[in-house]
Protein backbone atom coordinates (compact mmCIF):
# COMPACT_ATOMS: atom_id res chain seq x y z
CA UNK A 1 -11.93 -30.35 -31.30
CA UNK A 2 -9.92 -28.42 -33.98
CA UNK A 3 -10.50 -24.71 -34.83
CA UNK A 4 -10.69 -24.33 -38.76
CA UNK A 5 -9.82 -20.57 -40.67
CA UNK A 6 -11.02 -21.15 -43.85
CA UNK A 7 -10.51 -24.86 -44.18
CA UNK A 8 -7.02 -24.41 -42.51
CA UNK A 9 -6.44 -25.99 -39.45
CA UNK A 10 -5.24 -23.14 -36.88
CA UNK A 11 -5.00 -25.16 -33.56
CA UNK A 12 -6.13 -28.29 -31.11
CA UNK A 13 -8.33 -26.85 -27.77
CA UNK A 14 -6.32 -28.89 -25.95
CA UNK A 15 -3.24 -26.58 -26.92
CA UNK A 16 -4.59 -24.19 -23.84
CA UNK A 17 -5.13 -27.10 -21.13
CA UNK A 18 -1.61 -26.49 -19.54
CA UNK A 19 -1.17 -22.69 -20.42
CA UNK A 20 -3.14 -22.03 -16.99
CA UNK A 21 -2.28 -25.01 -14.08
CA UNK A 22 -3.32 -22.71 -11.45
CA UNK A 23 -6.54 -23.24 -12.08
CA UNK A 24 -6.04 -27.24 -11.69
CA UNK A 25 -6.31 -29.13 -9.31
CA UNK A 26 -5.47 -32.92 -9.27
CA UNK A 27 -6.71 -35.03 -6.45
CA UNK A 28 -9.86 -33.30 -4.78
CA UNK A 29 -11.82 -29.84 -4.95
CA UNK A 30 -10.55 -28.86 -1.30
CA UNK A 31 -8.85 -25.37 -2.61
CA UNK A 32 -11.19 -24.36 -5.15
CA UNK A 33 -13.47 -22.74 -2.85
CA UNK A 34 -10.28 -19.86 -1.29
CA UNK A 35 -10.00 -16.78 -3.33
CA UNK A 36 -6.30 -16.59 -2.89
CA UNK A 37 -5.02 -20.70 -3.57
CA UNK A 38 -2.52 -21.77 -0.62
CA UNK A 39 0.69 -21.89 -3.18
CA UNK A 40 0.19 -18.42 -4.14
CA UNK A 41 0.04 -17.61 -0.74
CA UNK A 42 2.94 -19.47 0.04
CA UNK A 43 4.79 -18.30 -2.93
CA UNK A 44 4.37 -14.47 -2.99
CA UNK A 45 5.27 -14.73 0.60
CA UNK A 46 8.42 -16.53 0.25
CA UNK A 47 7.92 -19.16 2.97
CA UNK A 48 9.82 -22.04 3.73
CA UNK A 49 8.64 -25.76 2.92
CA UNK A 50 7.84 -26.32 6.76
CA UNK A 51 5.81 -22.81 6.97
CA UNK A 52 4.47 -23.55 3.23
CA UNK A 53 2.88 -27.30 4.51
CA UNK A 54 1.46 -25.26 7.67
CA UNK A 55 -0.66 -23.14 5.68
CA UNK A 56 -1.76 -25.63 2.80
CA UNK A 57 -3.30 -28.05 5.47
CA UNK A 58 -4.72 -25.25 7.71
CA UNK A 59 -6.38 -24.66 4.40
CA UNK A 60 -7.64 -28.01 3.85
CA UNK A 61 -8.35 -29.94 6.51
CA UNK A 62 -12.17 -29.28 6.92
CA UNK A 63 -12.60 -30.37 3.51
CA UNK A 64 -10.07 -33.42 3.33
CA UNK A 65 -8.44 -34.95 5.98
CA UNK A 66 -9.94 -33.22 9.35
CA UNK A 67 -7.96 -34.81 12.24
CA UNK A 68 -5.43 -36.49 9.86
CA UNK A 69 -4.12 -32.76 8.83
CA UNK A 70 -4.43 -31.16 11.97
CA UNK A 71 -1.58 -33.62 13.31
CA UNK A 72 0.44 -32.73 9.98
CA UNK A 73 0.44 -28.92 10.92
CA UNK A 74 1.69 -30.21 14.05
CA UNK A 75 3.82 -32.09 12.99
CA UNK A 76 5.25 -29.38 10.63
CA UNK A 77 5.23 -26.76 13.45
CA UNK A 78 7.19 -29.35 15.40
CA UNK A 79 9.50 -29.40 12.48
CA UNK A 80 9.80 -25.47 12.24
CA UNK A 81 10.45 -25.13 15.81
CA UNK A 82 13.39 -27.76 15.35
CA UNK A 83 14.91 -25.83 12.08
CA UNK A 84 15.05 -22.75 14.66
CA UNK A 85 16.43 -24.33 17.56
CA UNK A 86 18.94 -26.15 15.54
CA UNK A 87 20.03 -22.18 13.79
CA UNK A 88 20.71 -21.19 17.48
């Protein structure tokens, strides 16, 4: 659809479609549902990739994966735990 002044063309609605991604989602409808998304979360709180993953599938996993990403926060966890040890 184009937007017309006068007869002029003034813009494509499809201009806007990228102006706002955090209100996409690609692949599923498993985050729509949170008033605060995960990577907001994650990114006004500065965490780390390993932390970041943690909270994205505690998020998700009654509405995606169940089981599947309750052994990924593990598995993550596992992976923070390391990253600490490894500092000492």
């Amino acid at each position: 659809m184009v937007f017309y002044d006068g007869g002029n063309e003034m813009t494509h609605k499809d201009i806007f479609k990228d102006a706002f991604p955090e209100q996409k989602q690609i692949g599923g409808s498993h985050y729509k549902s949170f008033r605060i998304q995960p990577y907001e979360f994650i990114s006004k709180n500065d965490l780390s990739f390993f932390q970041g993953n943690v909270i994205k599938y505690v998020c998700r996993y009654l509405n995606k994966n169940g089981v599947q990403d309750l052994e990924k926060i593990k598995h993550y966890c596992d992976l923070e735990i390391k990253k600490l040890k490894d500092k000492k």
